[in-house]
PDB file of N, CA and C in Angstrom:
ATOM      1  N   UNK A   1      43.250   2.552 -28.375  1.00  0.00           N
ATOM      2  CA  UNK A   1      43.959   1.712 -27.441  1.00  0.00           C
ATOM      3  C   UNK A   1      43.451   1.937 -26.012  1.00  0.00           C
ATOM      4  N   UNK A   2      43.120   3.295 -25.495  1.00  0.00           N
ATOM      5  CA  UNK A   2      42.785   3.300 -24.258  1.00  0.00           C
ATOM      6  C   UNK A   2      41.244   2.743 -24.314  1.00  0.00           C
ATOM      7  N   UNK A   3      40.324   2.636 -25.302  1.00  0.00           N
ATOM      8  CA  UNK A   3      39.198   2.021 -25.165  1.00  0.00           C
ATOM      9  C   UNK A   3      39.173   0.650 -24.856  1.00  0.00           C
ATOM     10  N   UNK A   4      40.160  -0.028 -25.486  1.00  0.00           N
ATOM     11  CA  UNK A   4      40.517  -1.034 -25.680  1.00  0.00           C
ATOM     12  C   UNK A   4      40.693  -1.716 -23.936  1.00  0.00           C
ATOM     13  N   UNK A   5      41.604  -0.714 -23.138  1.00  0.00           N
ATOM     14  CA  UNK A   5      42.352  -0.730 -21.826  1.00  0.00           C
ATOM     15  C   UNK A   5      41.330  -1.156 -21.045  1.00  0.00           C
ATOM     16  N   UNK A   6      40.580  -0.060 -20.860  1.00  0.00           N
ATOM     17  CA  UNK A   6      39.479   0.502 -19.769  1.00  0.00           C
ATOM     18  C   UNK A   6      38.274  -0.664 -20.278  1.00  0.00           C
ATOM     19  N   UNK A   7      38.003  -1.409 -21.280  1.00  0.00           N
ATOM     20  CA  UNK A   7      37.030  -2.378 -21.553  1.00  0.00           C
ATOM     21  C   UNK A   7      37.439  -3.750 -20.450  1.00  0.00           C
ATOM     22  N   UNK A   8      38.938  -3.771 -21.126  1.00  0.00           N
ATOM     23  CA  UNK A   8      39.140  -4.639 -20.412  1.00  0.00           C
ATOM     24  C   UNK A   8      39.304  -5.042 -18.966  1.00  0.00           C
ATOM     25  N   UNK A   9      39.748  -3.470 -18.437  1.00  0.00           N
ATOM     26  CA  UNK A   9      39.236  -3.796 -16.875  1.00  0.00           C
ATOM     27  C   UNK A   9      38.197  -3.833 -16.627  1.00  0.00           C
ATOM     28  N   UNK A  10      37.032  -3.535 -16.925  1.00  0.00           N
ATOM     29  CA  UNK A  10      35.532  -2.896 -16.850  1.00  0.00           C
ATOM     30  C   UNK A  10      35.551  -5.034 -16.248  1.00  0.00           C
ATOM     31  N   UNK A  11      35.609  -5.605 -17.735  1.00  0.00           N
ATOM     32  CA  UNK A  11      35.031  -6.703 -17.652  1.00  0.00           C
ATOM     33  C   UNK A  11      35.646  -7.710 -16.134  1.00  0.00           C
ATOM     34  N   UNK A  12      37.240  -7.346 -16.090  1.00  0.00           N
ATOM     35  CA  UNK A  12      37.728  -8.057 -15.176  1.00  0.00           C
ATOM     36  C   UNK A  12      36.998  -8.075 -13.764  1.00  0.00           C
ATOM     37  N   UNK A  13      36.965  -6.439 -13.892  1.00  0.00           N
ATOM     38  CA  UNK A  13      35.943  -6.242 -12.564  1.00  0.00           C
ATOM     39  C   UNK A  13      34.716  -6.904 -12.068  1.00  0.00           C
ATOM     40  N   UNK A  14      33.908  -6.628 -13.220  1.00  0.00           N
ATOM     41  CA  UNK A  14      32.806  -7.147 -13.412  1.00  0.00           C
ATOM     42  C   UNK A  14      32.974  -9.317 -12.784  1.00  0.00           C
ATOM     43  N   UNK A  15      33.887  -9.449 -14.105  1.00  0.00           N
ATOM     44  CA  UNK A  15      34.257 -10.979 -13.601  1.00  0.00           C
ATOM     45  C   UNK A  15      34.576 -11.512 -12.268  1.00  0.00           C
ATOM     46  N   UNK A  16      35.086 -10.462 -11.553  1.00  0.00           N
ATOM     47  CA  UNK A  16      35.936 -10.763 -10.008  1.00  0.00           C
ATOM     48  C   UNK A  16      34.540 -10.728  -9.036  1.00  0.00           C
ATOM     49  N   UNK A  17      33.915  -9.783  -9.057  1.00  0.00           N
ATOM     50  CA  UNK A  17      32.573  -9.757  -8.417  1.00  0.00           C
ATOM     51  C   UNK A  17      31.551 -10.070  -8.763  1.00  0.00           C
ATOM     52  N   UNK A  18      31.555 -10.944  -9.836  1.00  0.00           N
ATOM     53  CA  UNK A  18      30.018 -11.348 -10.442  1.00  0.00           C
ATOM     54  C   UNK A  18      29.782 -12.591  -9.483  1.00  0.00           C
ATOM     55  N   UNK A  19      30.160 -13.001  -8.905  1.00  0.00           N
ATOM     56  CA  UNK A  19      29.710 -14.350  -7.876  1.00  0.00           C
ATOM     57  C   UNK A  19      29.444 -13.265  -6.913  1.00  0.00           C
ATOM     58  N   UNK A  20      29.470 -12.464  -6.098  1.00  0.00           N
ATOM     59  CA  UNK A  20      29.078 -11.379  -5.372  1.00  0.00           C
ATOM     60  C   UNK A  20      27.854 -10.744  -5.767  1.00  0.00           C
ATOM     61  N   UNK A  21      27.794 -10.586  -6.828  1.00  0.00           N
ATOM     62  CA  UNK A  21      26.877 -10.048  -7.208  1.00  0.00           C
ATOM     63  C   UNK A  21      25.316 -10.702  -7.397  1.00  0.00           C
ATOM     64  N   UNK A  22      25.712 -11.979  -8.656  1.00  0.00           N
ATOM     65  CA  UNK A  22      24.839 -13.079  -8.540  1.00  0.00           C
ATOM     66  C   UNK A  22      24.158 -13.453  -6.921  1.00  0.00           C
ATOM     67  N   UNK A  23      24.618 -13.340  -6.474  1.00  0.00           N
ATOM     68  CA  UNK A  23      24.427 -13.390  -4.579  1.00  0.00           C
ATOM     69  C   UNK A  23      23.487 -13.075  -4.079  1.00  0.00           C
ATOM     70  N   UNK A  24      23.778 -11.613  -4.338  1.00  0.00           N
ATOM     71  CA  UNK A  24      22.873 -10.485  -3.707  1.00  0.00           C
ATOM     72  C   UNK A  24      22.083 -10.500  -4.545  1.00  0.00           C
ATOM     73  N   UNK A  25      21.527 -10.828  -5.753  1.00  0.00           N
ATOM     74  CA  UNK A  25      20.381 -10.654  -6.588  1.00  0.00           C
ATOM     75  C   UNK A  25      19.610 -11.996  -6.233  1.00  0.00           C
ATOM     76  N   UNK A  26      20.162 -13.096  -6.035  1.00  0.00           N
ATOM     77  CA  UNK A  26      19.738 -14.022  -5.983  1.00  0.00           C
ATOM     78  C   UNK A  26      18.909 -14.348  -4.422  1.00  0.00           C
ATOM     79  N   UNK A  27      19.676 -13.631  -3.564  1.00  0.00           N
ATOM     80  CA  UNK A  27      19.005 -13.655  -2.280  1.00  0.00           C
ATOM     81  C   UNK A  27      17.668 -12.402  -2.611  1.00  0.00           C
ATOM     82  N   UNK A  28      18.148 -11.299  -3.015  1.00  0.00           N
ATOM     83  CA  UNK A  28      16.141 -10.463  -3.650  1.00  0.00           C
ATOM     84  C   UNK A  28      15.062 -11.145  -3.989  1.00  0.00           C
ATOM     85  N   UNK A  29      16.184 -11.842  -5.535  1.00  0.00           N
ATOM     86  CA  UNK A  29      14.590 -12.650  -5.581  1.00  0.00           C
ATOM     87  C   UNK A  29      14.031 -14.205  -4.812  1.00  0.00           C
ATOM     88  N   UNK A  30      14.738 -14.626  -3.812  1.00  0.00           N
ATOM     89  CA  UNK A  30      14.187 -15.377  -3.001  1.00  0.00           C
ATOM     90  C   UNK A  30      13.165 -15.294  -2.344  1.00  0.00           C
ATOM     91  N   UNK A  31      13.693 -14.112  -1.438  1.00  0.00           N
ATOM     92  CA  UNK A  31      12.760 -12.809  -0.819  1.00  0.00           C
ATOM     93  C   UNK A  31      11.384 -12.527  -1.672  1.00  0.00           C
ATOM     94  N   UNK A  32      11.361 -12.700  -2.153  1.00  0.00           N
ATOM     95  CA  UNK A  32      10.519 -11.709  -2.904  1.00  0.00           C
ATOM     96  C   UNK A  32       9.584 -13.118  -3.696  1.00  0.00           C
ATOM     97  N   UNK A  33       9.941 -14.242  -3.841  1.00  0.00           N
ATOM     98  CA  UNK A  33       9.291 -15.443  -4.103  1.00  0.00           C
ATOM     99  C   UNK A  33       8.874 -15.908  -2.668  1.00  0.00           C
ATOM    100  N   UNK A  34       9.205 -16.003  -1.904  1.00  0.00           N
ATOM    101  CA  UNK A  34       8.829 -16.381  -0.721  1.00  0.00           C
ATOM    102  C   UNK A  34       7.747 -15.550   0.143  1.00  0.00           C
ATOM    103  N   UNK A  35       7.689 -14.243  -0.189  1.00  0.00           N
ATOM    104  CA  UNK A  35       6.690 -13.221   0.476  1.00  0.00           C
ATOM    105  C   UNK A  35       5.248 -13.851  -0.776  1.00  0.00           C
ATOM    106  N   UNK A  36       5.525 -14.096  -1.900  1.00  0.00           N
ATOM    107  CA  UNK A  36       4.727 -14.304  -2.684  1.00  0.00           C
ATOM    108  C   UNK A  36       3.777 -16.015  -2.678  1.00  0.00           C
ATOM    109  N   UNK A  37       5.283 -16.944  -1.869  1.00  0.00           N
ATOM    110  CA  UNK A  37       4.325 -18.128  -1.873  1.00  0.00           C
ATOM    111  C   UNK A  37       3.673 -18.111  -0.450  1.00  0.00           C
ATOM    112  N   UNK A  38       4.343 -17.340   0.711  1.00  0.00           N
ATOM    113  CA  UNK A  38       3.353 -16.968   1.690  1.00  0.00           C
ATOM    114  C   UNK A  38       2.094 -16.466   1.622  1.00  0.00           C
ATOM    115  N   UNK A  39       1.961 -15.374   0.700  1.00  0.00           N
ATOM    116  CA  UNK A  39       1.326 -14.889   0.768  1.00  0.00           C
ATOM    117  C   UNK A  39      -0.128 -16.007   0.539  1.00  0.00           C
ATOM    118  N   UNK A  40       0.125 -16.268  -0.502  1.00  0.00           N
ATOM    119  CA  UNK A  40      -0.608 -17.236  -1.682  1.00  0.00           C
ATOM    120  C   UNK A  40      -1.071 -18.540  -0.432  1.00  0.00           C
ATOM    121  N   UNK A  41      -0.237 -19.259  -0.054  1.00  0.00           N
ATOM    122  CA  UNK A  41      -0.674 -20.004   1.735  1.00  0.00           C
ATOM    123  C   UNK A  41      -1.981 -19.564   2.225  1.00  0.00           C
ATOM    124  N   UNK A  42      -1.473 -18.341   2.667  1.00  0.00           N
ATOM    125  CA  UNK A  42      -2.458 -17.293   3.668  1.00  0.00           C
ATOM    126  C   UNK A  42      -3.723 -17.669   3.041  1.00  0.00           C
ATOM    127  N   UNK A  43      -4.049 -16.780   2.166  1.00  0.00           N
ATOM    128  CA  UNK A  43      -5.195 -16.871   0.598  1.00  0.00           C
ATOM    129  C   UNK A  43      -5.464 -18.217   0.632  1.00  0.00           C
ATOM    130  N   UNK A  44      -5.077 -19.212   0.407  1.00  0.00           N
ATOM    131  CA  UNK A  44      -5.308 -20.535  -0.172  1.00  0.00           C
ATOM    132  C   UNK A  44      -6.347 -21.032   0.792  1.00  0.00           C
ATOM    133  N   UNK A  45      -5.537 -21.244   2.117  1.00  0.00           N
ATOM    134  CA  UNK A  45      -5.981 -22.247   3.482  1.00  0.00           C
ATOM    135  C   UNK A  45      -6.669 -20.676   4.466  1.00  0.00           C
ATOM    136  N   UNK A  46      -6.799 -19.613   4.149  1.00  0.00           N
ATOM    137  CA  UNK A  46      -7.430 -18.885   4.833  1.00  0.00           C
ATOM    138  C   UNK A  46      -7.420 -19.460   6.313  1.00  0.00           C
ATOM    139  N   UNK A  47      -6.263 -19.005   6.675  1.00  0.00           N
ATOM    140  CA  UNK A  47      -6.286 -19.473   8.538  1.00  0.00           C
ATOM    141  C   UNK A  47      -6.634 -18.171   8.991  1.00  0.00           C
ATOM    142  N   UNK A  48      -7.594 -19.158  10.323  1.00  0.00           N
ATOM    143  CA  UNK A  48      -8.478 -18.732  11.282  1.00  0.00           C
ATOM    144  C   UNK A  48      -7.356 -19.122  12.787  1.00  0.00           C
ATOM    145  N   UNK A  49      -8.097 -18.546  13.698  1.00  0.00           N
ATOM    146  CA  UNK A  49      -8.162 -18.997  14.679  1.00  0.00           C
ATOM    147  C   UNK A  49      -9.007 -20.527  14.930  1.00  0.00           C
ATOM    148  N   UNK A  50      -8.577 -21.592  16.339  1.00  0.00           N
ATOM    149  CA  UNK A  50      -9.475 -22.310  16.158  1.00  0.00           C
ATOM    150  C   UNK A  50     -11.261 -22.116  16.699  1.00  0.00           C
ATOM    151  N   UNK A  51     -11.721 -22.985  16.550  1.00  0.00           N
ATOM    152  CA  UNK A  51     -13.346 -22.515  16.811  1.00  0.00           C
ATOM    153  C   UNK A  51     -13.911 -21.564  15.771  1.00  0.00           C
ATOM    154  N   UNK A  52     -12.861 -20.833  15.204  1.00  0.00           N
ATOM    155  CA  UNK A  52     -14.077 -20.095  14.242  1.00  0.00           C
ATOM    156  C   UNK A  52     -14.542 -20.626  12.961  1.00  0.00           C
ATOM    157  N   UNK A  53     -16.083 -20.488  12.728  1.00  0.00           N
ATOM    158  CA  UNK A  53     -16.713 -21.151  11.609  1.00  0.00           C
ATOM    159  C   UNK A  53     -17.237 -20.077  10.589  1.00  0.00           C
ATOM    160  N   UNK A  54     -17.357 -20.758   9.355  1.00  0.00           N
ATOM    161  CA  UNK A  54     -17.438 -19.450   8.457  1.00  0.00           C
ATOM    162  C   UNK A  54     -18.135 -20.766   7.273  1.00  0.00           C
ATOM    163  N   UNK A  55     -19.506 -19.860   6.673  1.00  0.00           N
ATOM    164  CA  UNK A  55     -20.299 -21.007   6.103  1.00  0.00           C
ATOM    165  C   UNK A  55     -20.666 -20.025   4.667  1.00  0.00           C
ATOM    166  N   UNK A  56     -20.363 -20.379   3.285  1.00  0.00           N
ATOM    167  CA  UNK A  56     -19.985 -19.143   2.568  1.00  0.00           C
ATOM    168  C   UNK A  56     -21.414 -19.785   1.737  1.00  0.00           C
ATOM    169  N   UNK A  57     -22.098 -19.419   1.026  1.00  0.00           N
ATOM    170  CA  UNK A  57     -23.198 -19.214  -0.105  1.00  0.00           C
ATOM    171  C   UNK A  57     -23.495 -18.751  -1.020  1.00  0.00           C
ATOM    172  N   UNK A  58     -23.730 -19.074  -2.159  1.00  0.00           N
ATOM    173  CA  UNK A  58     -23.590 -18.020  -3.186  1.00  0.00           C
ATOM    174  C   UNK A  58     -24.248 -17.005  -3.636  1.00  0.00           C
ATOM    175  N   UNK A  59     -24.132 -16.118  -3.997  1.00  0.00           N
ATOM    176  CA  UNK A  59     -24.897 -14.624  -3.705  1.00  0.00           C
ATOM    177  C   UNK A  59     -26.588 -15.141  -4.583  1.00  0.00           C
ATOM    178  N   UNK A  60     -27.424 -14.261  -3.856  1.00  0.00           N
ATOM    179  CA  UNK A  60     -28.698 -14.768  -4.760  1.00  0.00           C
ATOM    180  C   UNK A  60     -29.075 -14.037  -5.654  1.00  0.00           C
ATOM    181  N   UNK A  61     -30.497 -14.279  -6.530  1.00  0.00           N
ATOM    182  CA  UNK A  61     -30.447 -13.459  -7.769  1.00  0.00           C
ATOM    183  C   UNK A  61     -30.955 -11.603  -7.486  1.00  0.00           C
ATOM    184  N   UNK A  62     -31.462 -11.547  -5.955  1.00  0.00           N
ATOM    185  CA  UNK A  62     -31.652 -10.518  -5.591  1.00  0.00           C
ATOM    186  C   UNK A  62     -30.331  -9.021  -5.408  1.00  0.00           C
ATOM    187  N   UNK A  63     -29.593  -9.848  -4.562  1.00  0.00           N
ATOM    188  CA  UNK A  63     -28.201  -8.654  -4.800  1.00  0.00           C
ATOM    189  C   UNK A  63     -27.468  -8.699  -5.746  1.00  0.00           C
ATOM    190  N   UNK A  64     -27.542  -9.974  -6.980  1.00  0.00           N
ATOM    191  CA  UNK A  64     -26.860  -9.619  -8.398  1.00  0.00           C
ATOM    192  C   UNK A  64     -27.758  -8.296  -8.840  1.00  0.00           C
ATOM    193  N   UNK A  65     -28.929  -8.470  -8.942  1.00  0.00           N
ATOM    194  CA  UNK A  65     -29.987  -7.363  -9.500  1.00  0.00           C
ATOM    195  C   UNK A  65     -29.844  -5.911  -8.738  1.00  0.00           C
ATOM    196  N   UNK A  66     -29.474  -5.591  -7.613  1.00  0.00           N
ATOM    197  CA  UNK A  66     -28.949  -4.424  -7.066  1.00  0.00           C
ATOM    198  C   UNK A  66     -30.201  -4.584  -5.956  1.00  0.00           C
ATOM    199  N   UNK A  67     -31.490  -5.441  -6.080  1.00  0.00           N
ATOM    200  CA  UNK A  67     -32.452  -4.938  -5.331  1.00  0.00           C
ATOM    201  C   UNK A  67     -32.296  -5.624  -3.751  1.00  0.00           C
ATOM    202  N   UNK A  68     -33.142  -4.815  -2.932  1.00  0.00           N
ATOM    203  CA  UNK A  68     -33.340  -4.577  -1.716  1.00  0.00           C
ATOM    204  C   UNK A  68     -32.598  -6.220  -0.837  1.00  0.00           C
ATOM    205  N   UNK A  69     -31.813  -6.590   0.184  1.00  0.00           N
ATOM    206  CA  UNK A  69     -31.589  -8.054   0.361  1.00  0.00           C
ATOM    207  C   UNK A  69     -32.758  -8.350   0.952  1.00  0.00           C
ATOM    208  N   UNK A  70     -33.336  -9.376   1.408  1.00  0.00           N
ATOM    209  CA  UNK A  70     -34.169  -9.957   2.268  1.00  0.00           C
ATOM    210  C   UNK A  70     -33.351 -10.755   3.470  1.00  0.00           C
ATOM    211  N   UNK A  71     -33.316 -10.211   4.499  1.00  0.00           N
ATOM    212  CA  UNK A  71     -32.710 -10.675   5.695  1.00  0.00           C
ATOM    213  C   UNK A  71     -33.106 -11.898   6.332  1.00  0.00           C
ATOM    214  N   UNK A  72     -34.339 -11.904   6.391  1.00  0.00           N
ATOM    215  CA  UNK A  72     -34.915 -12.980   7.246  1.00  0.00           C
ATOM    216  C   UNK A  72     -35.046 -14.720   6.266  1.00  0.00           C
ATOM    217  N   UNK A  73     -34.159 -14.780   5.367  1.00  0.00           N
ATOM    218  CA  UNK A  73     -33.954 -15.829   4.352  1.00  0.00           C
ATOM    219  C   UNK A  73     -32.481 -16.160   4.466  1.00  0.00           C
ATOM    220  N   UNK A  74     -31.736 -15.433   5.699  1.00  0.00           N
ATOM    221  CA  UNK A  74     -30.294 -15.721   5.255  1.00  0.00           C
ATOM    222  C   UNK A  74     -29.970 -16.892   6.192  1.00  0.00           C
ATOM    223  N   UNK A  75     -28.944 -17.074   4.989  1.00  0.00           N
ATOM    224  CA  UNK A  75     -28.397 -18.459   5.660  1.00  0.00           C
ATOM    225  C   UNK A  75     -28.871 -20.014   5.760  1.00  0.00           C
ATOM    226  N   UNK A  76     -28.892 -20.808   6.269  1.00  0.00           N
ATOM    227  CA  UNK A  76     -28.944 -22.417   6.315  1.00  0.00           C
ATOM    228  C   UNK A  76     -28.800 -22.534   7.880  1.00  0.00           C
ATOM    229  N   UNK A  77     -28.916 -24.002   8.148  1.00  0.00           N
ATOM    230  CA  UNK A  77     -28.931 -25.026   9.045  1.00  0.00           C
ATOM    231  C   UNK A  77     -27.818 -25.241   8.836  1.00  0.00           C
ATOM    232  N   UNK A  78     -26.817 -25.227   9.637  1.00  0.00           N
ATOM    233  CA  UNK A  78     -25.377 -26.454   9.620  1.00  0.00           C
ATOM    234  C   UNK A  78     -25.558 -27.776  11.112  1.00  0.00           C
ATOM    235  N   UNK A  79     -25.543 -28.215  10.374  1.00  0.00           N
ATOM    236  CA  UNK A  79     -25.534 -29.837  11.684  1.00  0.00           C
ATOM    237  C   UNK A  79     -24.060 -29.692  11.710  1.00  0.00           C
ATOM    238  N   UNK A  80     -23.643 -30.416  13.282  1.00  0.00           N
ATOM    239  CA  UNK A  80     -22.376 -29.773  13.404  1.00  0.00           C
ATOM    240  C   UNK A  80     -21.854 -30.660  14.447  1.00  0.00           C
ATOM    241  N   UNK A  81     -20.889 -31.441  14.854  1.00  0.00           N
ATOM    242  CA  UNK A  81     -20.904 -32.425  16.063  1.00  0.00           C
ATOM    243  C   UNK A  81     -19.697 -31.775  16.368  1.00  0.00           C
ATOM    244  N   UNK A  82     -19.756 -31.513  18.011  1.00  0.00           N
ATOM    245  CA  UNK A  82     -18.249 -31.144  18.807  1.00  0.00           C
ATOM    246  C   UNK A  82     -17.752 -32.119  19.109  1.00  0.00           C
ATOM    247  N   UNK A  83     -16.593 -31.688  18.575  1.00  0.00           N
ATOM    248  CA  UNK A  83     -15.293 -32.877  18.276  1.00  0.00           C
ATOM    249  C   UNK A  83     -14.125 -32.744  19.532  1.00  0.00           C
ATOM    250  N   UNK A  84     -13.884 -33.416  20.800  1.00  0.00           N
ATOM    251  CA  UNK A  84     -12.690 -33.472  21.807  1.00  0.00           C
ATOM    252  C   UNK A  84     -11.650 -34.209  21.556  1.00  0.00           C
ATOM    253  N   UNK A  85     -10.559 -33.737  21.765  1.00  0.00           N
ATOM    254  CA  UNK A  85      -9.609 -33.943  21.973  1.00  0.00           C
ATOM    255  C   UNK A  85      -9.308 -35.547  22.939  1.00  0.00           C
ATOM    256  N   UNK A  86      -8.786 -36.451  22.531  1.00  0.00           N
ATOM    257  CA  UNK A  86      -7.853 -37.506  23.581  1.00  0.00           C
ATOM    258  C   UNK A  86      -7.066 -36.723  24.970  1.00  0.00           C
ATOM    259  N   UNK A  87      -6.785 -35.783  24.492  1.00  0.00           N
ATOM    260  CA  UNK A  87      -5.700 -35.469  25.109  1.00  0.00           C
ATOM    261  C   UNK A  87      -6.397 -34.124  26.274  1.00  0.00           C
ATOM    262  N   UNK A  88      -7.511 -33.681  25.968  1.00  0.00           N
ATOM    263  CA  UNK A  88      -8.220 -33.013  27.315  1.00  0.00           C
ATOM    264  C   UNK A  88      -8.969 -33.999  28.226  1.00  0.00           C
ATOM    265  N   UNK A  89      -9.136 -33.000  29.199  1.00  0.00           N
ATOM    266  CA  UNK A  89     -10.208 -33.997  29.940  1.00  0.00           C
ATOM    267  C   UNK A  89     -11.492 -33.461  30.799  1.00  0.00           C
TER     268      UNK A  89
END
């Protein structure tokens, strides 16, 4: 009988504060989805400052192979037109 007692308050309790509770768990994992779709933003659109340019290439068959890079081969030509604003002057 006293098992019986003490169950049943256990649950009442439980019942009286489970919207309290649900709450506070529910605001964690908000938190915690939201640091995650930020994060994922960041990563995605990789923001810069403006003006900075960044021109990516794919690695060549020399540094897959481990051997020596050749420096004076790096990189490309970018054609590039500066773009103003309406609104400067």
């Amino acid at each position: 009988m006293k098992f019986l007692i003490i169950s049943v308050i256990i649950l009442y309790v439980l019942y009286a504060f489970s919207d309290k509770i649900m709450k506070f768990l529910a605001k964690i994992l908000l938190r915690k989805v939201q640091k995650q779709a930020q994060k994922q933003y960041e990563t995605q659109n990789d923001i810069r400052p403006e003006g900075e340019i960044r021109v990516e290439t794919p690695p060549t068959k020399n540094i897959q192979e481990g051997k020596k890079y050749d420096f004076d081969n790096v990189g490309e030509y970018v054609k590039f037109e500066e773009v103003k604003s309406a609104n400067s002057n």
